[in-house]
PDB file of N, CA and C in Angstrom:
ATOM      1  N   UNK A   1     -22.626 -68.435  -3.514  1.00  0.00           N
ATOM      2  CA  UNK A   1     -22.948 -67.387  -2.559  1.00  0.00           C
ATOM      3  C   UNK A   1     -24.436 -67.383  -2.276  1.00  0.00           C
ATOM      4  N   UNK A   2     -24.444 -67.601  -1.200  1.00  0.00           N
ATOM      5  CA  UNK A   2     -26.035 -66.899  -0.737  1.00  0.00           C
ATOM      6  C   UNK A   2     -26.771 -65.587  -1.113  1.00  0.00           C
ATOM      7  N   UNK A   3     -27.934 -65.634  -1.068  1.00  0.00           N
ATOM      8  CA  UNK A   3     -28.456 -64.240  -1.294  1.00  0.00           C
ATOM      9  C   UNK A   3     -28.409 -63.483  -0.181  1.00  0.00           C
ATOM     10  N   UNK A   4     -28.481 -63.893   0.976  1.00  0.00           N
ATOM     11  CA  UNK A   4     -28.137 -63.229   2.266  1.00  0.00           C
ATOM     12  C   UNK A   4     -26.679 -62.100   2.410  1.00  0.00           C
ATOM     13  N   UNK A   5     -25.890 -63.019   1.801  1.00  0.00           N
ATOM     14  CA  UNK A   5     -24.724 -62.933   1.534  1.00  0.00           C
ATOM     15  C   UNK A   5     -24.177 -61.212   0.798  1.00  0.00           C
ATOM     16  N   UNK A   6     -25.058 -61.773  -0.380  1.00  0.00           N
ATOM     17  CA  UNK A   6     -24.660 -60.486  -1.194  1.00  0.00           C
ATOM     18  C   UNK A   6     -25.768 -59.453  -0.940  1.00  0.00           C
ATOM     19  N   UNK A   7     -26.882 -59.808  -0.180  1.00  0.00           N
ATOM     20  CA  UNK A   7     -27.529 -58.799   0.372  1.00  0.00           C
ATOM     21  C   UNK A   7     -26.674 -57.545   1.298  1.00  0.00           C
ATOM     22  N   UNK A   8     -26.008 -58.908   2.402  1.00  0.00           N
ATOM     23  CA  UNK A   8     -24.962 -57.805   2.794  1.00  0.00           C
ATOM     24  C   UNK A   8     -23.946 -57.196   2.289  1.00  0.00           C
ATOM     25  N   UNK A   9     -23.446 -57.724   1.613  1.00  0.00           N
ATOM     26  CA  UNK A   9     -22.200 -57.121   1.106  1.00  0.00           C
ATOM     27  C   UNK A   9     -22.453 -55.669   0.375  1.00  0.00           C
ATOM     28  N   UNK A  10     -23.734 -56.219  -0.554  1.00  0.00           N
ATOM     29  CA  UNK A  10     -24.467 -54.364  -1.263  1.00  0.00           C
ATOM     30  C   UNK A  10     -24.917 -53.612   0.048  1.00  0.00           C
ATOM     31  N   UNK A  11     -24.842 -53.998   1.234  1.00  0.00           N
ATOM     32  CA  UNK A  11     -25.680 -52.936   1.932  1.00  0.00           C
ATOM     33  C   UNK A  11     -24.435 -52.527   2.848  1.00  0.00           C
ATOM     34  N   UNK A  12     -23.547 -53.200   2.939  1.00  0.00           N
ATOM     35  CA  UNK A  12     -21.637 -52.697   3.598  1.00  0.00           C
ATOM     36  C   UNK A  12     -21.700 -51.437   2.314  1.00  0.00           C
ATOM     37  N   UNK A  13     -21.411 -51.584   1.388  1.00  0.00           N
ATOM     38  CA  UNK A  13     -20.953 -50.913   0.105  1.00  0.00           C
ATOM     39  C   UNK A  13     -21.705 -49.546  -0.259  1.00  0.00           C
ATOM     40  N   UNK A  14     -23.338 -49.769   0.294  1.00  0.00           N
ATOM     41  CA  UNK A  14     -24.063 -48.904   0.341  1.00  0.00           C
ATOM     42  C   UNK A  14     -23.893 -47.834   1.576  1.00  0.00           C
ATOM     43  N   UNK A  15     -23.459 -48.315   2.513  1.00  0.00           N
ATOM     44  CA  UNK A  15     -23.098 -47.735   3.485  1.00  0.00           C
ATOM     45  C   UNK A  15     -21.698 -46.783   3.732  1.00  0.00           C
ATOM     46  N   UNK A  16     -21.014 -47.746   3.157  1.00  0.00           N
ATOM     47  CA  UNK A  16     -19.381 -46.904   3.002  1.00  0.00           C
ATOM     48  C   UNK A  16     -19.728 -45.958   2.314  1.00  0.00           C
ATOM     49  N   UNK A  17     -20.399 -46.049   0.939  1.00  0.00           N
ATOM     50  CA  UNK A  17     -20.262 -45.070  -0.192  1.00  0.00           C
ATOM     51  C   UNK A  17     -21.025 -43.243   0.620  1.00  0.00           C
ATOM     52  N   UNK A  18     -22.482 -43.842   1.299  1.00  0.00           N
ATOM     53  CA  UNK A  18     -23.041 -42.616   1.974  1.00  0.00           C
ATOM     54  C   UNK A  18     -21.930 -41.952   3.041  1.00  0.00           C
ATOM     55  N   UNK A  19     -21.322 -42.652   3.695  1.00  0.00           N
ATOM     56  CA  UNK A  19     -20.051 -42.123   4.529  1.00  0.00           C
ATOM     57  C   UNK A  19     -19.247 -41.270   4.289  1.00  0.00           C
ATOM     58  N   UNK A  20     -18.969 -41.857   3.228  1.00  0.00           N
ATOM     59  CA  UNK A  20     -17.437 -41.075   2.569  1.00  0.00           C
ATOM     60  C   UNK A  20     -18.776 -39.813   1.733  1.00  0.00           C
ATOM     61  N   UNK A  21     -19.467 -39.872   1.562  1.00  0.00           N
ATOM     62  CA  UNK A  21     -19.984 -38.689   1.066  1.00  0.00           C
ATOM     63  C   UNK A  21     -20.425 -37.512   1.438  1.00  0.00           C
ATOM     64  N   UNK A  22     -20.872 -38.674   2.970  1.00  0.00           N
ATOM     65  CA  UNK A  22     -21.011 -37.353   4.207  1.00  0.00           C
ATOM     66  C   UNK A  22     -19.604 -36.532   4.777  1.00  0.00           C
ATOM     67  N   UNK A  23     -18.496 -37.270   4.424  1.00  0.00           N
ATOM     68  CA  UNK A  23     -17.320 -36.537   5.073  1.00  0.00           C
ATOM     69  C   UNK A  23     -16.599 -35.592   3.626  1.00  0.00           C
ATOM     70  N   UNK A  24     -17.472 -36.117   2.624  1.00  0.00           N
ATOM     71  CA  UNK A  24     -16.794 -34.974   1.548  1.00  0.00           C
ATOM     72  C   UNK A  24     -17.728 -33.622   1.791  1.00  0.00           C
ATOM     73  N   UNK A  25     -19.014 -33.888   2.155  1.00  0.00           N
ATOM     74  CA  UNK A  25     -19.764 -33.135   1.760  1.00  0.00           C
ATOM     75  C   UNK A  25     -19.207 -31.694   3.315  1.00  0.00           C
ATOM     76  N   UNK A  26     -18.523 -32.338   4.404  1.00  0.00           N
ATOM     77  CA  UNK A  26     -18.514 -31.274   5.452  1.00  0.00           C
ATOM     78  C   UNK A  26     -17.101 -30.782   5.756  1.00  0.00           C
ATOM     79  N   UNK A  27     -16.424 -31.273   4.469  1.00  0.00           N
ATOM     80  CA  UNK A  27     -15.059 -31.054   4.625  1.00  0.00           C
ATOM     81  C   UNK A  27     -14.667 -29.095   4.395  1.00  0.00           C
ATOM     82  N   UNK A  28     -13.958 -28.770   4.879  1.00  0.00           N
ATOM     83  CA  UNK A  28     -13.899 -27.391   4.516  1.00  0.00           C
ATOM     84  C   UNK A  28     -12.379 -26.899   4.206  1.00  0.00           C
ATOM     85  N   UNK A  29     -12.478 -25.895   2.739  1.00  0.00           N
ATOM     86  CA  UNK A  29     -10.947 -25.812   2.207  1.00  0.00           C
ATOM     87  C   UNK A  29     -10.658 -24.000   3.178  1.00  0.00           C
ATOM     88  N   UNK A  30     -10.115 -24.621   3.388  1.00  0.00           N
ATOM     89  CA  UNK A  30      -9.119 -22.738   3.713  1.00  0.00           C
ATOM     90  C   UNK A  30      -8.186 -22.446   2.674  1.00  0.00           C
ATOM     91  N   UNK A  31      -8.194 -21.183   2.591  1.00  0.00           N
ATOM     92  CA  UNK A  31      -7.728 -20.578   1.545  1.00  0.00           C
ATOM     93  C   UNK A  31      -6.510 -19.453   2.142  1.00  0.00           C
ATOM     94  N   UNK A  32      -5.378 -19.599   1.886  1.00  0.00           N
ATOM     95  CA  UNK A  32      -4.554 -18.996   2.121  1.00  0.00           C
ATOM     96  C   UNK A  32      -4.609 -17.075   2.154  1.00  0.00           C
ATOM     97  N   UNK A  33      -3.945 -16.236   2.946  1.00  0.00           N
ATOM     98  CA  UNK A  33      -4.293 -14.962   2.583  1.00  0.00           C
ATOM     99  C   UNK A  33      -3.906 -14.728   0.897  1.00  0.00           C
ATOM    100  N   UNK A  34      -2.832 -15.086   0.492  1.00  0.00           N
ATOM    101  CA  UNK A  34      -2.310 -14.683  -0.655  1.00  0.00           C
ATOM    102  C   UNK A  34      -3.775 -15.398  -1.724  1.00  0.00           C
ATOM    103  N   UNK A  35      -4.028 -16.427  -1.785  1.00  0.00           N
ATOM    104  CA  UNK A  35      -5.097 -16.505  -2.611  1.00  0.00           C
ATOM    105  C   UNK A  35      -6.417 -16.309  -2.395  1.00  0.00           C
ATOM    106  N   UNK A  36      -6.711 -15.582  -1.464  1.00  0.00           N
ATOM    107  CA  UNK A  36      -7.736 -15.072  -1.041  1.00  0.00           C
ATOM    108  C   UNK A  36      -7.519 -13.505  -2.135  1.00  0.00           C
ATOM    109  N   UNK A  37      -6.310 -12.643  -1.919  1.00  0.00           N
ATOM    110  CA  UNK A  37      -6.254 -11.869  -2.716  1.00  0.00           C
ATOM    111  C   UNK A  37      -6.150 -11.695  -3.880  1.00  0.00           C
ATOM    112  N   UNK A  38      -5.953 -13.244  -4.489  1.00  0.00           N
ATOM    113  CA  UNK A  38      -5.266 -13.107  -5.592  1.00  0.00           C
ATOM    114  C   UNK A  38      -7.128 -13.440  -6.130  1.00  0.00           C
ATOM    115  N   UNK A  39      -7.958 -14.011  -5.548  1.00  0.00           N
ATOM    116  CA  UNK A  39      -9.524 -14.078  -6.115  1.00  0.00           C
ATOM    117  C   UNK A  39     -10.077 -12.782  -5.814  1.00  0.00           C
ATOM    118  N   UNK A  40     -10.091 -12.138  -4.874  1.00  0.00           N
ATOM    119  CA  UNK A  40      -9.988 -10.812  -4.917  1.00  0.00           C
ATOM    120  C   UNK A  40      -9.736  -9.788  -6.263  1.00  0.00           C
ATOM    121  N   UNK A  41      -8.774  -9.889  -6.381  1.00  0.00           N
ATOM    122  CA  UNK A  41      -8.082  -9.011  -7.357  1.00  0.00           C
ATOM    123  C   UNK A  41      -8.674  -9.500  -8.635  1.00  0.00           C
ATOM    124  N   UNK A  42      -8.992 -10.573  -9.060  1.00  0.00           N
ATOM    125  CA  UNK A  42      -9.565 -11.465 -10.178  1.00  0.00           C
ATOM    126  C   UNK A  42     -11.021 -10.705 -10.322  1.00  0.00           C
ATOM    127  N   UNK A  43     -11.331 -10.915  -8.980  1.00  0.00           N
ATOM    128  CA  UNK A  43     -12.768 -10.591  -9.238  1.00  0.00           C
ATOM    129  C   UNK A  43     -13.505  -8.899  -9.106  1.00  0.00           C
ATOM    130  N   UNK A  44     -12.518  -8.373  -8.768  1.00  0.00           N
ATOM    131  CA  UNK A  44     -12.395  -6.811  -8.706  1.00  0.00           C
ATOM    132  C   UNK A  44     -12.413  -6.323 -10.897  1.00  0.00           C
ATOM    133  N   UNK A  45     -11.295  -7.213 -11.460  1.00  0.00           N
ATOM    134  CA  UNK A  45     -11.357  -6.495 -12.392  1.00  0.00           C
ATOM    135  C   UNK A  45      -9.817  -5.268 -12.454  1.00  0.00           C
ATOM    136  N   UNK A  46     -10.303  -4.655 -13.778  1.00  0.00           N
ATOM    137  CA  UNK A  46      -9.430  -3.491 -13.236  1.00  0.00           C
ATOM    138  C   UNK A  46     -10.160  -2.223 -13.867  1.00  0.00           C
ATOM    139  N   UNK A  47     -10.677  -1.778 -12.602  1.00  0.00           N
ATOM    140  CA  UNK A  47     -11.343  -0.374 -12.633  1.00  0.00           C
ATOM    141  C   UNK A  47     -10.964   0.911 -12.656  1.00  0.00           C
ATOM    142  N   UNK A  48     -11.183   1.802 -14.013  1.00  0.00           N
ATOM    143  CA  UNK A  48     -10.749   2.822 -14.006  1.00  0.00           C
ATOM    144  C   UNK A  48     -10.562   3.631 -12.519  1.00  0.00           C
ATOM    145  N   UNK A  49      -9.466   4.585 -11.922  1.00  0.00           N
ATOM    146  CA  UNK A  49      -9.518   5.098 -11.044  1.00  0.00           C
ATOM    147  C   UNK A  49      -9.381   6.870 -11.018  1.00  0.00           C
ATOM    148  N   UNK A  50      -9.452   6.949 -12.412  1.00  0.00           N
ATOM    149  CA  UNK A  50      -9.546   8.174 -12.678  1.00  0.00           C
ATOM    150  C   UNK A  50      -9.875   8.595 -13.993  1.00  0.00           C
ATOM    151  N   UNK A  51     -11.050   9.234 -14.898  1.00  0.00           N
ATOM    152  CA  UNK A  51     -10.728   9.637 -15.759  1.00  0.00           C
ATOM    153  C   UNK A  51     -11.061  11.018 -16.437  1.00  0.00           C
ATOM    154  N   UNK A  52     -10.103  11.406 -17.456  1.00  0.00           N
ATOM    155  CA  UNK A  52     -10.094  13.026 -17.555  1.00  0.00           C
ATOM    156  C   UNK A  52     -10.096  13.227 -19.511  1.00  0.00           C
ATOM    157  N   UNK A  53     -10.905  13.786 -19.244  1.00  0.00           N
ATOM    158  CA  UNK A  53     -11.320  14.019 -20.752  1.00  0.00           C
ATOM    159  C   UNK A  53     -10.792  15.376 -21.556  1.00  0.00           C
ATOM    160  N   UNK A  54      -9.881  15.463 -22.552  1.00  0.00           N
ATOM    161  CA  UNK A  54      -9.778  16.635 -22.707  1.00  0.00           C
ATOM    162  C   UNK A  54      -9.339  17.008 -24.315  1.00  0.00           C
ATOM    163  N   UNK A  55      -9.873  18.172 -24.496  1.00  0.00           N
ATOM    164  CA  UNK A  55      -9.756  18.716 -25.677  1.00  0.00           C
ATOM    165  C   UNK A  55     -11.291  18.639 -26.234  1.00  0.00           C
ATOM    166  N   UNK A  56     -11.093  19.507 -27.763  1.00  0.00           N
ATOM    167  CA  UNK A  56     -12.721  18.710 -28.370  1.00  0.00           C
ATOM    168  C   UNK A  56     -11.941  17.983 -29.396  1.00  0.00           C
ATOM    169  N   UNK A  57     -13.012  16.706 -29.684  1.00  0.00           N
ATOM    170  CA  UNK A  57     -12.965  15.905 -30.718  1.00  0.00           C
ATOM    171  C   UNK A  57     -14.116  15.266 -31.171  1.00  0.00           C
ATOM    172  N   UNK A  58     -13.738  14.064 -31.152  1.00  0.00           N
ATOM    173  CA  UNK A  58     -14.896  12.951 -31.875  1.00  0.00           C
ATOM    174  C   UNK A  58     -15.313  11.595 -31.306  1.00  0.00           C
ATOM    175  N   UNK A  59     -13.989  11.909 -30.033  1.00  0.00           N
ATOM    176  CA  UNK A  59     -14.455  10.272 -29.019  1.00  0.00           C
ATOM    177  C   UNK A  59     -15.332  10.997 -27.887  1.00  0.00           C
ATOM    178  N   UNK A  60     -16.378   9.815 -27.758  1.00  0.00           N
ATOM    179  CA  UNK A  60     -17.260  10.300 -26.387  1.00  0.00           C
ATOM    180  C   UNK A  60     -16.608  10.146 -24.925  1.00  0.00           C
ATOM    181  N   UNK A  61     -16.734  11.109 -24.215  1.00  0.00           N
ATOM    182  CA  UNK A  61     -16.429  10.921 -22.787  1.00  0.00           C
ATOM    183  C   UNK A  61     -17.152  10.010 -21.928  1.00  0.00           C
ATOM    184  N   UNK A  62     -16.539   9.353 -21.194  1.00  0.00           N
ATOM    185  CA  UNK A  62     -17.601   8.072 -20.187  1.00  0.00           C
ATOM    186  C   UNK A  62     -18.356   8.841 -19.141  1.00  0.00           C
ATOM    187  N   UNK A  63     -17.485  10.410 -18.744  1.00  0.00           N
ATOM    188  CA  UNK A  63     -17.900  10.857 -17.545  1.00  0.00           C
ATOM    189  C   UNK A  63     -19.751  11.934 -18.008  1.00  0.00           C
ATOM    190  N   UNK A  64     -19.063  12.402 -19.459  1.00  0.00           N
ATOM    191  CA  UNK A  64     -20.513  13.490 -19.635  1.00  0.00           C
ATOM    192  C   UNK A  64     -20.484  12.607 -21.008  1.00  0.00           C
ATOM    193  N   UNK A  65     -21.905  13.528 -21.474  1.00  0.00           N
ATOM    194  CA  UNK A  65     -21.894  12.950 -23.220  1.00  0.00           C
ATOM    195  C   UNK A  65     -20.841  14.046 -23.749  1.00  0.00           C
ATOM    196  N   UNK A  66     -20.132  14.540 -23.737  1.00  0.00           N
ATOM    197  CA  UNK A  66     -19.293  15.701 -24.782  1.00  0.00           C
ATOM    198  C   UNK A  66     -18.568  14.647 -25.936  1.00  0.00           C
ATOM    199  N   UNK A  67     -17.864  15.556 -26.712  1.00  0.00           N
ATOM    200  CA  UNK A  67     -17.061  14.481 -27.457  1.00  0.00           C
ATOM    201  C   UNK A  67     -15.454  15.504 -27.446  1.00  0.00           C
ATOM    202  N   UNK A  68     -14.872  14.502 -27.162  1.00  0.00           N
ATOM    203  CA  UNK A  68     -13.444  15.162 -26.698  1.00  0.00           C
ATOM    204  C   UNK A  68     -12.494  14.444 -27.532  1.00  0.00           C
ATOM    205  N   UNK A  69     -11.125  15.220 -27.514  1.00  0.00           N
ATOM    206  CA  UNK A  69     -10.396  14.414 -28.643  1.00  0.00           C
ATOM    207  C   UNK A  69      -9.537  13.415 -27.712  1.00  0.00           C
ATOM    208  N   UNK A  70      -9.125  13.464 -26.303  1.00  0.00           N
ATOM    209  CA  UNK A  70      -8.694  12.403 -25.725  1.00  0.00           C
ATOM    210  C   UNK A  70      -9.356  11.901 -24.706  1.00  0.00           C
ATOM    211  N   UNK A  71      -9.276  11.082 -23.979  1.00  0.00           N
ATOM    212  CA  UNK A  71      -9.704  10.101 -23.320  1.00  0.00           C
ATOM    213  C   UNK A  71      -8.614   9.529 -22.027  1.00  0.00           C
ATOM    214  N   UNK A  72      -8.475  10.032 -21.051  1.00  0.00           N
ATOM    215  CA  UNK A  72      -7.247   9.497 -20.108  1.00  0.00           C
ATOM    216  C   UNK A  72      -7.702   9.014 -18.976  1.00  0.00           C
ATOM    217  N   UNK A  73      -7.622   7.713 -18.684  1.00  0.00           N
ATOM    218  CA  UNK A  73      -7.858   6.941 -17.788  1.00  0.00           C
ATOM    219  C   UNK A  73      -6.835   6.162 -16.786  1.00  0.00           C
ATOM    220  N   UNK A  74      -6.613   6.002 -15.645  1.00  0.00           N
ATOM    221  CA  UNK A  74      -5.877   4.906 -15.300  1.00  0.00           C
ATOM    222  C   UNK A  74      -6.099   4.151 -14.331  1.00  0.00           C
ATOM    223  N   UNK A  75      -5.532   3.185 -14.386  1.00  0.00           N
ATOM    224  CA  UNK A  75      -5.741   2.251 -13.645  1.00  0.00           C
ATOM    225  C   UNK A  75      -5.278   1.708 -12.167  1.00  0.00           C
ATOM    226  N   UNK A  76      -5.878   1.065 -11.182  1.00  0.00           N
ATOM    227  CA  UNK A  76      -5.585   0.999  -9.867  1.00  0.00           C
ATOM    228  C   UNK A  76      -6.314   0.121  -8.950  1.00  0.00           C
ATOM    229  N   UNK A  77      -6.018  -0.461  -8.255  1.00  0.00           N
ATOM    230  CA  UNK A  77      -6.958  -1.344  -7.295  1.00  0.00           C
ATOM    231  C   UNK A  77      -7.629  -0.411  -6.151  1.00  0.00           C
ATOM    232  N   UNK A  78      -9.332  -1.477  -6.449  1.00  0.00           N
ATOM    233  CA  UNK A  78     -10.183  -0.270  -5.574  1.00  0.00           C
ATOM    234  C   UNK A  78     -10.300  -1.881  -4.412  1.00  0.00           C
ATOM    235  N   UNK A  79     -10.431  -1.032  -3.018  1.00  0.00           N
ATOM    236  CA  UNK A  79     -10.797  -2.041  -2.019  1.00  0.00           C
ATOM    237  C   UNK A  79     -11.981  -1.158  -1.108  1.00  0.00           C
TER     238      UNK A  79
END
């Protein structure tokens, strides 16, 4: 083989490889509604949507500093 030869051949190879990198790099994924919500919901967490403190005790309340003997919270999706 010539050096000419394999000059070209690394510079075909060099070329394909930047190509295909440019078409990975502008490719774009769509994401279905359902998994759009379902990353949604992932990334939401699950946030108390109510909570009610009652009685006295010895556990602290999240809402004041008191110390109450229960703690009732529940849960719900916030949007």
């Amino acid at each position: 083989m010539s050096k000419n030869y394999e000059q070209e051949i690394f510079c075909d190879l060099d070329a394909t490889f930047a190509g295909y990198n440019i078409y990975q790099s502008q490719r774009t994924v769509i994401m279905s509604d359902l998994a759009l919500a379902n990353v949604e919901a992932l990334a939401n967490g699950e946030t108390p949507s109510q909570i009610v403190c009652i009685s006295s005790g010895s556990v602290d309340c999240p809402i004041m500093s008191d110390k109450v003997k229960y703690v009732s919270q529940g849960y719900g999706f916030m949007y």
